[in-house]
Protein backbone atom coordinates (compact mmCIF):
# COMPACT_ATOMS: atom_id res chain seq x y z
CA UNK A 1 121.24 245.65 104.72
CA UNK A 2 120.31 242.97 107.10
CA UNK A 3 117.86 240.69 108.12
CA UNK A 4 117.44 238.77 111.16
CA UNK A 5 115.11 235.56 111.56
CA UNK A 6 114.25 234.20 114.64
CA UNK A 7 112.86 230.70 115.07
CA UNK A 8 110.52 230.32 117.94
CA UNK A 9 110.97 226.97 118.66
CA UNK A 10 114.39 226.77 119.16
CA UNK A 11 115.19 230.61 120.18
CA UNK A 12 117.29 230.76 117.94
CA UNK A 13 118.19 233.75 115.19
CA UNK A 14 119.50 233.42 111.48
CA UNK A 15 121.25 236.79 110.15
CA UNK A 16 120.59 237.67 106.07
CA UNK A 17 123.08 239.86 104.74
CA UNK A 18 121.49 241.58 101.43
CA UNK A 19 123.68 244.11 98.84
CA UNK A 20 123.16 245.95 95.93
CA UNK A 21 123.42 243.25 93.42
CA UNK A 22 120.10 241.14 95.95
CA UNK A 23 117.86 244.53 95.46
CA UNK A 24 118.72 244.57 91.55
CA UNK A 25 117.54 241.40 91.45
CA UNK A 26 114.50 241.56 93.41
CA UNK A 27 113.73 245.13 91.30
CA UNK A 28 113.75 243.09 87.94
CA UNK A 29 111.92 240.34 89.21
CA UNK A 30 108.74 243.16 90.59
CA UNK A 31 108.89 244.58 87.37
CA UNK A 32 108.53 241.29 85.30
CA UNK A 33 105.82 240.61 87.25
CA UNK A 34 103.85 243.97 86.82
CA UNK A 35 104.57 244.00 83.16
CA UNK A 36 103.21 240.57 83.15
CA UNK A 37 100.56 241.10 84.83
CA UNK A 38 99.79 244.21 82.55
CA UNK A 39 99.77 242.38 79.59
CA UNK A 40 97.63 239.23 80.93
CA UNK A 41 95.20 241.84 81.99
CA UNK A 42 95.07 243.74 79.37
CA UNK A 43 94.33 240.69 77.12
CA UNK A 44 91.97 239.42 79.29
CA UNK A 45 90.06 242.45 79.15
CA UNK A 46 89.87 242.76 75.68
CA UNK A 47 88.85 239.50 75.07
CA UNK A 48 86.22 240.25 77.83
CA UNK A 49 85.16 243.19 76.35
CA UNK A 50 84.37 241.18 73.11
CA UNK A 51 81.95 239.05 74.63
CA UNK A 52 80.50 241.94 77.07
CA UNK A 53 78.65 244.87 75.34
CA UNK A 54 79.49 247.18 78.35
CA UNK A 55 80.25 250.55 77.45
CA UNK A 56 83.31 251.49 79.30
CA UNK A 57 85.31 248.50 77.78
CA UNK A 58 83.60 249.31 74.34
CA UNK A 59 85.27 251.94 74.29
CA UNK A 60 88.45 250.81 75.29
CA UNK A 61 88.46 248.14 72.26
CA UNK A 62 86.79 251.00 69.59
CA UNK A 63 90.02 253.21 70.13
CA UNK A 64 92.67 250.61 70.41
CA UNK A 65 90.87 249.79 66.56
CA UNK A 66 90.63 253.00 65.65
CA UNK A 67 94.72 253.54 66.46
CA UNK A 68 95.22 250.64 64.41
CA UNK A 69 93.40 251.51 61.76
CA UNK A 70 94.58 254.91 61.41
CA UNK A 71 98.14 253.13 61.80
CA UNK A 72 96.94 250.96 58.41
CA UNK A 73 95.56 254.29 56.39
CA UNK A 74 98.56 255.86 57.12
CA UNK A 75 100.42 253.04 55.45
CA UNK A 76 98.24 252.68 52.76
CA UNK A 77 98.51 256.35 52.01
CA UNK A 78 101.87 256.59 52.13
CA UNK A 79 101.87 253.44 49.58
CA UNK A 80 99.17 255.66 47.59
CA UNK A 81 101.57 258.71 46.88
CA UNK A 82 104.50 256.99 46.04
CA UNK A 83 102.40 255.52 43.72
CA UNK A 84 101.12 258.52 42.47
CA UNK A 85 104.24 259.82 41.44
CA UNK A 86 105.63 257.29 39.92
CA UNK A 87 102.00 257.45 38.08
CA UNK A 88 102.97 260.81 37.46
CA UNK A 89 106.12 260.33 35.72
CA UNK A 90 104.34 257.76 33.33
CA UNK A 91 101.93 260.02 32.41
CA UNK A 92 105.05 262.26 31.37
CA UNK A 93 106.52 259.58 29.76
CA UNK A 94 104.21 258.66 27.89
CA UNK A 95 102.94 262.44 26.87
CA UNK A 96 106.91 262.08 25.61
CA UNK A 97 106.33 258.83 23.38
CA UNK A 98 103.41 260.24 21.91
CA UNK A 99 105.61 263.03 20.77
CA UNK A 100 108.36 261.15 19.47
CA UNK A 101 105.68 258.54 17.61
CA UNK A 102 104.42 261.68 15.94
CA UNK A 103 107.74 263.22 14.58
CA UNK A 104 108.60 259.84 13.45
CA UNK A 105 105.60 259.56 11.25
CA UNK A 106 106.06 262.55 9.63
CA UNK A 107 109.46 262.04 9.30
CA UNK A 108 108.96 258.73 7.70
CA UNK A 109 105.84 260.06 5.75
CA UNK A 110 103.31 258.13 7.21
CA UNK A 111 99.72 260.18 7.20
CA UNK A 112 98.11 260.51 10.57
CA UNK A 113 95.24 257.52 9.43
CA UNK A 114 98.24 255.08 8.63
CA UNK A 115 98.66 255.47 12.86
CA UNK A 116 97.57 253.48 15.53
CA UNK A 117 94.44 255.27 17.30
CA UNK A 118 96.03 257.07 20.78
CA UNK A 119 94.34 256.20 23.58
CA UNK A 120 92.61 252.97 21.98
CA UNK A 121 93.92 249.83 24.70
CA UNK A 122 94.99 247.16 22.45
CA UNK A 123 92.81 243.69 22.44
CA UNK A 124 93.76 240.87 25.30
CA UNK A 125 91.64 237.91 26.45
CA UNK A 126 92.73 234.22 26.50
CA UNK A 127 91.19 230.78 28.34
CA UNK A 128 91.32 231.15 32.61
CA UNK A 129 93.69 229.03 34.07
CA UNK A 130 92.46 225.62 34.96
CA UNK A 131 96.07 224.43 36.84
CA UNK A 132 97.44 227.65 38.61
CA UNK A 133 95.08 229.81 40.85
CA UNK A 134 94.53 233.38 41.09
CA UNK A 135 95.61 235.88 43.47
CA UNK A 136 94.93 239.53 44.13
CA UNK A 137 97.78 241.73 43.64
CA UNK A 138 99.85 243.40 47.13
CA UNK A 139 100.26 246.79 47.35
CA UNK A 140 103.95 246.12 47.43
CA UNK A 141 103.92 244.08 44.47
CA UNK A 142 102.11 246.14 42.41
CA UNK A 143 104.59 249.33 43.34
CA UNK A 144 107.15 246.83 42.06
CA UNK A 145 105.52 246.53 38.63
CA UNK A 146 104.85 249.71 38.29
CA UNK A 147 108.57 250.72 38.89
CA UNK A 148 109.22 247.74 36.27
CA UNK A 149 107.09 249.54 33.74
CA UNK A 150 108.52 253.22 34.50
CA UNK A 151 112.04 251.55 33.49
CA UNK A 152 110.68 249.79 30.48
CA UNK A 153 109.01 253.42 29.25
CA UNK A 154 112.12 255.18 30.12
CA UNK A 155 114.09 252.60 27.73
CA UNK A 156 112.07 252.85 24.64
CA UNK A 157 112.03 256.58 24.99
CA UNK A 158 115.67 256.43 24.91
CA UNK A 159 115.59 254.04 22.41
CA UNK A 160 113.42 256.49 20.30
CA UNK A 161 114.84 259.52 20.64
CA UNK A 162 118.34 257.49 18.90
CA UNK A 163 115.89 256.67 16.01
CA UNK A 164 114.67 259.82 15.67
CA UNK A 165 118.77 261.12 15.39
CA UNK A 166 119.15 258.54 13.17
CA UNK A 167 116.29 259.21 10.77
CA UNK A 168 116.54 262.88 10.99
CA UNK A 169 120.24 262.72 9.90
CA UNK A 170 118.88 260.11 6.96
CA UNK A 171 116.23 262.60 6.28
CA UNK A 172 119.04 265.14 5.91
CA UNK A 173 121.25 263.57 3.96
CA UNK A 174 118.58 262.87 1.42
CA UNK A 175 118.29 266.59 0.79
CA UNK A 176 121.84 266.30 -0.56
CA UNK A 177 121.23 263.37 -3.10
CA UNK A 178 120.64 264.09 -5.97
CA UNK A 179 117.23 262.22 -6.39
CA UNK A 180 114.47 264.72 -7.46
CA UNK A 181 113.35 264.71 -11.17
CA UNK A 182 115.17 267.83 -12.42
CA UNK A 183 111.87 268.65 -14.65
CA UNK A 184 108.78 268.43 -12.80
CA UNK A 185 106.54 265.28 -14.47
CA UNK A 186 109.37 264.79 -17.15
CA UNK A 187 110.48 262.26 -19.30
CA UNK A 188 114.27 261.10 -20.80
CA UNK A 189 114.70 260.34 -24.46
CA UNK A 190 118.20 259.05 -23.97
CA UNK A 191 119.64 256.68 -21.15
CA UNK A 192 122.87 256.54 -19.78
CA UNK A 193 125.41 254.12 -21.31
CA UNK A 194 126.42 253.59 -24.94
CA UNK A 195 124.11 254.84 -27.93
CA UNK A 196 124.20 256.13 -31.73
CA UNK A 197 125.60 259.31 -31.68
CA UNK A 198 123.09 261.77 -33.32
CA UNK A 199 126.12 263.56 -34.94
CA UNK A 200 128.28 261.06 -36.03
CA UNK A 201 126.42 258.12 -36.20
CA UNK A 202 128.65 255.83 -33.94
CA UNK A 203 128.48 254.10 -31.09
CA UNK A 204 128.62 256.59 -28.11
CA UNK A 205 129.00 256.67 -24.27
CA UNK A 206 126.47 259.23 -23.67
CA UNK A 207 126.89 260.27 -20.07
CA UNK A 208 123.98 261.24 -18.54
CA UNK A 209 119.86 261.76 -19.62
CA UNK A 210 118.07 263.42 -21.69
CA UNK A 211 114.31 265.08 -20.69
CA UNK A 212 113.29 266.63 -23.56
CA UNK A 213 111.41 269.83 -22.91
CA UNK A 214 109.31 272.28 -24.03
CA UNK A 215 112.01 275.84 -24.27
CA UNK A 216 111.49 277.89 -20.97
CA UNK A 217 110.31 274.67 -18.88
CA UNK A 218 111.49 275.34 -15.59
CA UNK A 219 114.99 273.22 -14.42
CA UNK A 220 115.17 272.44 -10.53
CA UNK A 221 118.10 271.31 -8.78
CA UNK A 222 117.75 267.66 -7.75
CA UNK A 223 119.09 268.14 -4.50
CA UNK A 224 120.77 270.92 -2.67
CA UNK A 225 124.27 272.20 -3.01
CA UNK A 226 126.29 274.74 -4.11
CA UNK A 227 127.05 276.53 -7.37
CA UNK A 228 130.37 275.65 -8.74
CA UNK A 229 129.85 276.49 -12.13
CA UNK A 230 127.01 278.19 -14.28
CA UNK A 231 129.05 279.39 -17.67
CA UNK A 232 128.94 278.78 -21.10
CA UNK A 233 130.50 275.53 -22.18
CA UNK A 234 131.75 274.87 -26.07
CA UNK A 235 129.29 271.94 -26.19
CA UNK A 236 127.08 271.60 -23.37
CA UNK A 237 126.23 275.05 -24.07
CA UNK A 238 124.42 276.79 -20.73
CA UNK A 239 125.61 274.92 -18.20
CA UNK A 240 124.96 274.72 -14.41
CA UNK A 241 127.13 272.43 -11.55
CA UNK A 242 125.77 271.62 -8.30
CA UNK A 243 128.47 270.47 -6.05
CA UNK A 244 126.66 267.97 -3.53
CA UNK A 245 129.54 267.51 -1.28
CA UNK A 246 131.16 264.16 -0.33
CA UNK A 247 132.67 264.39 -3.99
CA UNK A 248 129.04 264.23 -5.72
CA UNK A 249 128.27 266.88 -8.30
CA UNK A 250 125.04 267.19 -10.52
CA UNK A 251 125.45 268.76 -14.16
CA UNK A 252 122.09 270.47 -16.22
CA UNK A 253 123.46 271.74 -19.74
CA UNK A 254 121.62 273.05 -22.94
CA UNK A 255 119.74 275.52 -20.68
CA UNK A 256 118.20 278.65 -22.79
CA UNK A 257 118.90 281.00 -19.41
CA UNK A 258 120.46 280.68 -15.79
CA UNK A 259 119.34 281.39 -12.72
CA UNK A 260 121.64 281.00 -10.53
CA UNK A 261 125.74 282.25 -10.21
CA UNK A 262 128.89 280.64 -9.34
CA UNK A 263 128.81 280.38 -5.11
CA UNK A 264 125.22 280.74 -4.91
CA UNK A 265 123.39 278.31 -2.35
CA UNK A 266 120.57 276.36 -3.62
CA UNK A 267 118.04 274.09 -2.34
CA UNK A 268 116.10 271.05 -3.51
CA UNK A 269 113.65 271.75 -5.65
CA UNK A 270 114.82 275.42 -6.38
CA UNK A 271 114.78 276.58 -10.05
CA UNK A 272 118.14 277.24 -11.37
CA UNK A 273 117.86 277.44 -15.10
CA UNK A 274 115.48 276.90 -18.21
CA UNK A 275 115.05 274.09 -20.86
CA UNK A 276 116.92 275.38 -24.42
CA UNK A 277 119.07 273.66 -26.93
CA UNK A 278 122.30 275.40 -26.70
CA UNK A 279 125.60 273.99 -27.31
CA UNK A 280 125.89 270.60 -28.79
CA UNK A 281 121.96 269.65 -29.30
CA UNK A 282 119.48 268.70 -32.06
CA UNK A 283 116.65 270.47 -29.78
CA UNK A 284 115.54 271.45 -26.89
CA UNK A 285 115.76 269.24 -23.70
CA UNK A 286 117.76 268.84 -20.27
CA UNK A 287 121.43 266.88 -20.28
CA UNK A 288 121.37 265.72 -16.43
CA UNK A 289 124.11 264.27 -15.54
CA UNK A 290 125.52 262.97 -11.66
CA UNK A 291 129.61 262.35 -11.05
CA UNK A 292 131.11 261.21 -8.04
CA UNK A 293 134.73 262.27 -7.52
CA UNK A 294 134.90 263.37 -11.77
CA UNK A 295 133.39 260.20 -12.85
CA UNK A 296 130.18 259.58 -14.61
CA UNK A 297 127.52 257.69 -12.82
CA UNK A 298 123.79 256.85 -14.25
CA UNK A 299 121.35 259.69 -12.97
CA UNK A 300 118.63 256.83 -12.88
CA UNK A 301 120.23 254.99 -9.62
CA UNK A 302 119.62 258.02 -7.86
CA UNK A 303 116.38 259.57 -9.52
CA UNK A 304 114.89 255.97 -8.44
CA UNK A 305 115.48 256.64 -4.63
């Protein structure tokens, strides 16, 4: 496109030659100024509006808040359900603890009054700060702690639940020690080690202890096991063997009758024979005795666990 310019004074004519590139350029420069020109009007409107109660421009200002502030609940609400769940999941967590605190106790044998009151908030309080201010807490920051805390809870519930394994298996293995009084409330006459012989006289290993008994007082197994033997033996007369396993075997001799039979499956606690004085005996009372891998070991280490 051109344009010609013509001077009056001198008659005489100056020729612009304009292209694409001259009407970009002239576009952007129209629309700088009407965005401009927007956005100085716009702000001088609103600022006019906020020291002139007219109605119109009211209105104008009371929506451009509202939009904002529906913009900020928005945000805040969004803030508020991730919250929520992660609230959620503590609440789960800790529903979880509770749980594991409980089978702990009982499998450690503490009685529910030996346990910390659920639900009661433990005691804080301390001087307020005379050299660092305080500050209120963001809504960011505190969705950071809270994530810090769901962490923390998910740790110790791991940590927990490999205590709880751990006990459990120490519970279990218990069972198979041979640590319960094999008569209920009894008493031994003889200890392990060397003594006079009743027999001969002499100086004696005596291998195991003695609980003398009424005849016909019930004989439990001190831990569970099976039945390897329950036979007649020259001198320990009625005789029962409890293997233990790991090479641990529990021996009850001078029994009057057995209960149990070779391969039978027995539990702690379970009768398996009766006081007498058969075999090798001056009356009647319980032999106990407790080898590991043949060899004799004093009943009294384990009947003190």
């Amino acid at each position: 496109m051109d344009i010609i310019l013509v001077s009056g004074a001198s008659a005489r004519a100056k020729t612009l030659s304009l292209d694409w590139r001259h009407g970009v350029v002239i576009a952007l420069v129209v629309l700088s100024a009407l965005v401009l020109f927007t956005l100085v009007f716009n702000y001088a409107t609103l600022r006019w509006a906020a020291a002139v109660n007219h109605p119109w421009l009211q209105a104008i200002v009371l929506a451009d808040q509202r939009e904002e502030a529906q913009r900020v609940q928005e945000k805040v609400q969004g803030h508020l359900s991730t919250m929520a769940l992660k609230l959620g999941d503590l609440e789960a967590q800790v529903m979880r603890l509770d749980g594991l605190g409980d089978r702990l106790a009982r499998i450690a044998g503490l009685k529910p009054q030996e346990l910390p009151a659920k639900g009661a908030a433990p005691g804080r309080g301390g001087a307020e700060s005379t050299t660092m201010p305080s500050r209120d807490v963001g809504v960011e920051e505190f969705s950071t702690l809270l994530e810090d805390l769901r962490r923390k809870v998910d740790q110790r519930a791991d940590q927990l639940s490999v205590l709880e394994a751990l006990l459990i298996q120490n519970s279990a293995s218990l069972k198979f020690l041979p640590s319960l009084l094999p008569i209920i409330d009894g008493w031994h006459s003889s200890n392990f080690g060397y003594r006079i012989d009743p027999f001969t006289g002499r100086q004696a290993h005596h291998e195991g202890i003695d609980f003398p008994a009424e005849t016909g007082t019930p004989i439990v197994a001190a831990a569970s096991g099976k039945v390897i033997a329950a036979e007649w033996h020259r001198e320990y007369g009625k005789m029962v063997e409890i293997d233990h396993g790991n090479g641990l075997v529990s021996r009850y001799a001078h029994a009057s009758t057995l209960g149990v039979s070779e391969g039978d499956l027995v539990v702690r606690g379970q009768q398996i024979a009766a006081v007498g004085t058969t075999g090798r005996s001056t009356g009647p009372h319980l032999h106990f005795e407790v080898r590991l891998n043949g060899v004799p070991q004093n009943p009294a280490r384990f009947l003190q666990n």
